[in-house]
N, C-alpha and C. Protein backbone atom coordinates (compact mmCIF):
# COMPACT_ATOMS: atom_id res chain seq x y z
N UNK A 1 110.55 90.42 99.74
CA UNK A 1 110.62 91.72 100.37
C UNK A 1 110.04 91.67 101.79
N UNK A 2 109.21 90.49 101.97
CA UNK A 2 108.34 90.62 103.55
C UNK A 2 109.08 89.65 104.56
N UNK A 3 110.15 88.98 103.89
CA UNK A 3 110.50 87.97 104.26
C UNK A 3 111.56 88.78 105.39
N UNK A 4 111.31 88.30 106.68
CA UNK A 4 112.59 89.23 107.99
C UNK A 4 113.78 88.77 107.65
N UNK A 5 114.56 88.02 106.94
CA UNK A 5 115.55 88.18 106.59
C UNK A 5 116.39 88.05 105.66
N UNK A 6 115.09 89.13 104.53
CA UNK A 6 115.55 89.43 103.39
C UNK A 6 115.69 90.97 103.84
N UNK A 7 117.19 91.03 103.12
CA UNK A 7 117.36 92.79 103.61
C UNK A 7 117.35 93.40 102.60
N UNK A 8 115.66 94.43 102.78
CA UNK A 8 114.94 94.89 101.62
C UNK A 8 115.68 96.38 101.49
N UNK A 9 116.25 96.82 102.77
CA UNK A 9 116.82 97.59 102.34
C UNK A 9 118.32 97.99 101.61
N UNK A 10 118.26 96.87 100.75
CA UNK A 10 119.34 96.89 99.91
C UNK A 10 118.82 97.20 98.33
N UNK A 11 117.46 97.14 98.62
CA UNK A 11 117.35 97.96 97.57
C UNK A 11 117.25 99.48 97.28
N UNK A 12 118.52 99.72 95.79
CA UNK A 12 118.98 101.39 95.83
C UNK A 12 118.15 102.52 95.85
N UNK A 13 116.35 101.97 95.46
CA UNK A 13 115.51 103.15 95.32
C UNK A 13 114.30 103.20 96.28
N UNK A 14 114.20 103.90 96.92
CA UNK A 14 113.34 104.12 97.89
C UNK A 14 112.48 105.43 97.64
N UNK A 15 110.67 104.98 97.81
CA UNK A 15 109.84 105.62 97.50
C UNK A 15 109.97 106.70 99.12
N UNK A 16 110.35 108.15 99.36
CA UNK A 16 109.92 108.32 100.71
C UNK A 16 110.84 107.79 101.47
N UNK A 17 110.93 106.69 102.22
CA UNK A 17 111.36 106.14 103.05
C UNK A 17 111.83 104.55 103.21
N UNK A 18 112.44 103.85 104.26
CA UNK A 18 112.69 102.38 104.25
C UNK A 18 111.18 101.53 103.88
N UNK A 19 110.17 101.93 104.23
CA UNK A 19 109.06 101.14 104.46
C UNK A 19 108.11 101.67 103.47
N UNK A 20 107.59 102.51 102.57
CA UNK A 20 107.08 103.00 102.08
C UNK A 20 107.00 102.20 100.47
N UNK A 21 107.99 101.67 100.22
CA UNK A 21 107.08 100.90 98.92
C UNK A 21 106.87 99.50 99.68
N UNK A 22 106.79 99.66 100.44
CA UNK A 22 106.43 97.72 101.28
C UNK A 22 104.90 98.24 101.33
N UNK A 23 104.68 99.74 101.92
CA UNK A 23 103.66 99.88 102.19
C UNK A 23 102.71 99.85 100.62
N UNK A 24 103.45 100.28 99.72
CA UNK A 24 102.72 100.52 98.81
C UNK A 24 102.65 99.25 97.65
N UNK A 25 103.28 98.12 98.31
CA UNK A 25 102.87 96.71 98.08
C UNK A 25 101.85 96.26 98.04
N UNK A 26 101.91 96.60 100.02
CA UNK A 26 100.65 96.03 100.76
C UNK A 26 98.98 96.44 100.01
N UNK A 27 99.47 97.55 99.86
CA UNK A 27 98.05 98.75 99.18
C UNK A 27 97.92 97.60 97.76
N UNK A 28 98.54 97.28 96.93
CA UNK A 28 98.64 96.72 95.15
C UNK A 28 97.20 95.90 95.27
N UNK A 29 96.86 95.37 96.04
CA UNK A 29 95.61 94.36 95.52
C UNK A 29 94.56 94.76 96.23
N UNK A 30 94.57 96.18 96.67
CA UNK A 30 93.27 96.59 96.86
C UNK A 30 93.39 97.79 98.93
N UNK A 31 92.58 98.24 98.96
CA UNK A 31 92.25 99.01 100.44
C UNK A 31 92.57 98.09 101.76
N UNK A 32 93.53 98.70 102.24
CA UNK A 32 93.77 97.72 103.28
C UNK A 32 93.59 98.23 105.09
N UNK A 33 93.25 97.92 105.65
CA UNK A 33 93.00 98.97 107.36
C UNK A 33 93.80 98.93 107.76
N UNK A 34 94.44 99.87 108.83
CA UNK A 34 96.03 100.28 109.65
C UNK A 34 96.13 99.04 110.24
N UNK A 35 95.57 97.97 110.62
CA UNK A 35 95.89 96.43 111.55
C UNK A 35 95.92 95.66 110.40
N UNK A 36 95.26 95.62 109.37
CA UNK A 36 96.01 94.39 108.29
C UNK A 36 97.47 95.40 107.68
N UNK A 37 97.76 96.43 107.76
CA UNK A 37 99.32 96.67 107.02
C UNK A 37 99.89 96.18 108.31
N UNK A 38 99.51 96.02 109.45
CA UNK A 38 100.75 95.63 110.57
C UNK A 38 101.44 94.11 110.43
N UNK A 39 99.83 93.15 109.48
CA UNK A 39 100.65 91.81 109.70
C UNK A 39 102.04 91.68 108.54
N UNK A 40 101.77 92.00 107.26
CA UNK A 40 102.90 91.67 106.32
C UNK A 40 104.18 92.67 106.69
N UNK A 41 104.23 93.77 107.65
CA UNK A 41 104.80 94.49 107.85
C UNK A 41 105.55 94.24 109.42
N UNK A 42 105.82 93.23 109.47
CA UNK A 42 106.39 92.34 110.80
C UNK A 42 106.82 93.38 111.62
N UNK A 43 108.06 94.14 110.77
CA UNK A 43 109.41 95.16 111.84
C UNK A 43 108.58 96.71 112.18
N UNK A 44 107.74 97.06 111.91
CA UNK A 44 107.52 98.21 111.43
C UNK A 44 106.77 98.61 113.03
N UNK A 45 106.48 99.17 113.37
CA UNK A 45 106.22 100.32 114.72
C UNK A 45 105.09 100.92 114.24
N UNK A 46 104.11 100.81 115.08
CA UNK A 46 102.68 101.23 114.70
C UNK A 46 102.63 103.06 114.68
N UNK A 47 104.20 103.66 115.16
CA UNK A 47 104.30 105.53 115.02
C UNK A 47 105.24 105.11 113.81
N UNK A 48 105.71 104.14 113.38
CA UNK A 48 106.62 104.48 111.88
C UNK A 48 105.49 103.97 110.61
N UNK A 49 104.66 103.13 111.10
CA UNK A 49 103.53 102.85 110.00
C UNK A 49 102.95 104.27 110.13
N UNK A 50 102.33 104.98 111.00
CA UNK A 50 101.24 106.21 110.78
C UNK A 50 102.82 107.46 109.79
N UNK A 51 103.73 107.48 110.22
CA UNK A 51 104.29 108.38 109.87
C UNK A 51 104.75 108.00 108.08
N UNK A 52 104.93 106.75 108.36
CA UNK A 52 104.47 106.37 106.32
C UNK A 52 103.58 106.70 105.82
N UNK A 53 102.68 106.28 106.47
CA UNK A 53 101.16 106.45 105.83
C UNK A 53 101.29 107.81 105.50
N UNK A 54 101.27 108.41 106.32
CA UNK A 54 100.99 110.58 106.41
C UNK A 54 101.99 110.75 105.32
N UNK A 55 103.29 110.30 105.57
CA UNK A 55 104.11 111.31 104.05
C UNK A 55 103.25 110.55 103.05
N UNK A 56 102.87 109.14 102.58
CA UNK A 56 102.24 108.58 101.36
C UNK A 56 101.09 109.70 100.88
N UNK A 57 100.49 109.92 101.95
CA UNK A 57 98.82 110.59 101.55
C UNK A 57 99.67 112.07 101.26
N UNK A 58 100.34 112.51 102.00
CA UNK A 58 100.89 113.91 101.44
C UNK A 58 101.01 114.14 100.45
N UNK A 59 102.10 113.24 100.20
CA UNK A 59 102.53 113.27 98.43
C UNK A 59 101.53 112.60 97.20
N UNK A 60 100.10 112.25 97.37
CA UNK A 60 99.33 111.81 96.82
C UNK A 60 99.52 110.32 96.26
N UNK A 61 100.48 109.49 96.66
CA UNK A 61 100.28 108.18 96.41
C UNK A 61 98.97 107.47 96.99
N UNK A 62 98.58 107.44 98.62
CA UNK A 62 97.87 107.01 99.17
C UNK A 62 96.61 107.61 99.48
N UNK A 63 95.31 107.19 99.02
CA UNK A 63 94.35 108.38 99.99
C UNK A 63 93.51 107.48 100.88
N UNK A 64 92.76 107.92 101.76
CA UNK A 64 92.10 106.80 102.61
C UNK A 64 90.22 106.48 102.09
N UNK A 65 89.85 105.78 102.40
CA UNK A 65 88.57 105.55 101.79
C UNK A 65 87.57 105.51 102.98
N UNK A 66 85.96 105.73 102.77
CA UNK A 66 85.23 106.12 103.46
C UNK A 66 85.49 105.56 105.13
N UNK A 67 85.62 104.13 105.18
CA UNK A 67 85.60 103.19 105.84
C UNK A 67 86.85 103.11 106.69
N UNK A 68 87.94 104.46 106.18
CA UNK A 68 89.03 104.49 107.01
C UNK A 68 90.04 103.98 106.65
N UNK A 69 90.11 103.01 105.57
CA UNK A 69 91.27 102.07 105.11
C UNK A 69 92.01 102.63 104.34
N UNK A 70 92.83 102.47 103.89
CA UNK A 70 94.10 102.97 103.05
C UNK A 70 94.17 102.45 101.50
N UNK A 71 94.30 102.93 100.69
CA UNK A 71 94.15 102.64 98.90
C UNK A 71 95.41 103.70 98.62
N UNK A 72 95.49 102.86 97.53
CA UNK A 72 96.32 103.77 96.16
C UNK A 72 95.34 104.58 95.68
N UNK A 73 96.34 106.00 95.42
CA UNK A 73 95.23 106.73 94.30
C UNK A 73 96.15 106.46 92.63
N UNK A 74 95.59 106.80 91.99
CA UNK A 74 95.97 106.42 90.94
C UNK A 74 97.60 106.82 90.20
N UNK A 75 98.27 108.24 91.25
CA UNK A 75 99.48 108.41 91.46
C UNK A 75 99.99 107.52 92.11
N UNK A 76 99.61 106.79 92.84
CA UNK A 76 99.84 105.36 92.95
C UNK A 76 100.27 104.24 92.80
N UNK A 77 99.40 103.78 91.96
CA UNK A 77 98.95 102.92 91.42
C UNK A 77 100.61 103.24 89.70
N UNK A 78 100.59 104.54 89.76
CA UNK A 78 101.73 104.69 88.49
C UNK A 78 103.07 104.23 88.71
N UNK A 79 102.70 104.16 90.21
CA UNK A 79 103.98 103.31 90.86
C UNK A 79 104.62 102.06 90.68
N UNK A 80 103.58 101.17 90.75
CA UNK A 80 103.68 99.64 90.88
C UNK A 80 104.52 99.56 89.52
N UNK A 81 104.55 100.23 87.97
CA UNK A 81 105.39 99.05 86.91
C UNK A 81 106.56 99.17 87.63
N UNK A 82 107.44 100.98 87.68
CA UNK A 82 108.51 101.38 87.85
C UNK A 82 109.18 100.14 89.27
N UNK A 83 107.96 100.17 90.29
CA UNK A 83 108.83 99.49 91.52
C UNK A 83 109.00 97.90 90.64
N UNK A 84 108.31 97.46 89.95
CA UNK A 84 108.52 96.30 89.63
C UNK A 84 110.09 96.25 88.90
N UNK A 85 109.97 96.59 88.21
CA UNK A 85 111.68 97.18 87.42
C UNK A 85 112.18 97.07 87.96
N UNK A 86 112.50 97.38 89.40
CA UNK A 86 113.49 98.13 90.44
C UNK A 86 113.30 96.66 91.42
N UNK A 87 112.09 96.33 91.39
CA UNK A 87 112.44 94.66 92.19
C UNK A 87 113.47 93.60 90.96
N UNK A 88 113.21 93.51 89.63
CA UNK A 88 113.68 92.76 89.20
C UNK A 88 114.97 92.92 88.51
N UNK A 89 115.45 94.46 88.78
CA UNK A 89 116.60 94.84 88.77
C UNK A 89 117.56 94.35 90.13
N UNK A 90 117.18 94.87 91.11
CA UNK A 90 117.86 94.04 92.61
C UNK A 90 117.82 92.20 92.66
N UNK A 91 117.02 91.81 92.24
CA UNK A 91 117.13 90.33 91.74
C UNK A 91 118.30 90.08 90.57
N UNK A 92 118.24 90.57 89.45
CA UNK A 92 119.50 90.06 89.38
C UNK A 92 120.50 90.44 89.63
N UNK A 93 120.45 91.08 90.62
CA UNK A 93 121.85 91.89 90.90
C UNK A 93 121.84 91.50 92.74
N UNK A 94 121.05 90.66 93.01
CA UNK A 94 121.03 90.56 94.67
C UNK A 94 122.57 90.04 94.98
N UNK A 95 123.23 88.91 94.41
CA UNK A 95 124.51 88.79 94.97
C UNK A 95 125.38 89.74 94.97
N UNK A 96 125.45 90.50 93.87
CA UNK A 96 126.52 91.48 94.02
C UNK A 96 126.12 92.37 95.32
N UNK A 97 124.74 93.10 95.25
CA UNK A 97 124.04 93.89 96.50
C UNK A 97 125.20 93.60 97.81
N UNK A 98 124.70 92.01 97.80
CA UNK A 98 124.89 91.27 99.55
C UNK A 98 126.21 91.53 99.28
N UNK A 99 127.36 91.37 98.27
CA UNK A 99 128.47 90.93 98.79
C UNK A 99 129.42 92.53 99.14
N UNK A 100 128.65 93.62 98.40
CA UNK A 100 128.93 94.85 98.12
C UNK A 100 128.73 95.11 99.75
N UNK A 101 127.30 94.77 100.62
CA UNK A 101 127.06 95.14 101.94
C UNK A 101 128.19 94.34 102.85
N UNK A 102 128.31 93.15 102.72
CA UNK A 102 129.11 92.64 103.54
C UNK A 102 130.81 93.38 103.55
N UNK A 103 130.98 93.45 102.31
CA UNK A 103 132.64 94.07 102.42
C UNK A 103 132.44 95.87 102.94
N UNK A 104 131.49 96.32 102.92
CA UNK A 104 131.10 97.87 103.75
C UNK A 104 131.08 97.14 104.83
N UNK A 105 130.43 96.44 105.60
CA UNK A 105 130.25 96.14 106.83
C UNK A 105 131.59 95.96 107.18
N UNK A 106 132.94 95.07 106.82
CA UNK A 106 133.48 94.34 107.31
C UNK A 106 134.72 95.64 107.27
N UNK A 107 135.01 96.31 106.11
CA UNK A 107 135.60 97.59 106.34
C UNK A 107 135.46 98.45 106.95
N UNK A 108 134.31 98.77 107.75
CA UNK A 108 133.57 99.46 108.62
C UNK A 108 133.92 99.06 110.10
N UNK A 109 134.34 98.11 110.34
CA UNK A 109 134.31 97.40 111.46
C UNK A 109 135.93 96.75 111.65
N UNK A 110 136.82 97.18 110.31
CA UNK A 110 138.15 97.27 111.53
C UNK A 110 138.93 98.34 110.95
């Protein structure tokens, strides 16, 4: 999923937004500060990271901790089996995904 040219957004379920379960990856092994989500988060724009962050904490997935850093709250945290499902559902189904995007692309384009 962190990999730049794996195209994560081929996967069908999205928490929020394109970046928002990457973000809520990043969060899985513990509180992380707005400059460590920038490194695993290569593409991402330091106004599209704050504007993830803000819908996350809105909707109570994310809350921030004394120190300023970013955590799962335990609405959260209820996240991680379901996204796992949903990663190992797009795994076995990644070829069909790619070949489904490529023939949109290629119909799209004449």
């Amino acid at each position: 999923m962190f990999d730049p040219v794996c195209p994560s957004d081929l996967t069908p379920f999205r928490i929020g937004g394109k970046w928002a379960g990457m973000v809520v990856r990043c969060l899985e092994d513990g509180p992380r500060r707005f400059s460590e989500l920038r490194i695993p988060l290569r593409g991402i724009t330091a106004k599209v990271l704050t504007q993830t962050l803000r819908e996350l904490e809105r909707d109570g997935y994310v809350g921030r901790a004394g120190d300023g850093a970013y955590a799962l709250t335990p609405l959260g945290r209820s996240l991680l089996a379901p996204m796992d499902a949903m990663c190992a559902w797009a795994r076995e189904h990644w070829d069909e995904l790619i070949d489904a995007r490529e023939a949109g692309l290629r119909a799209m384009s004449s």
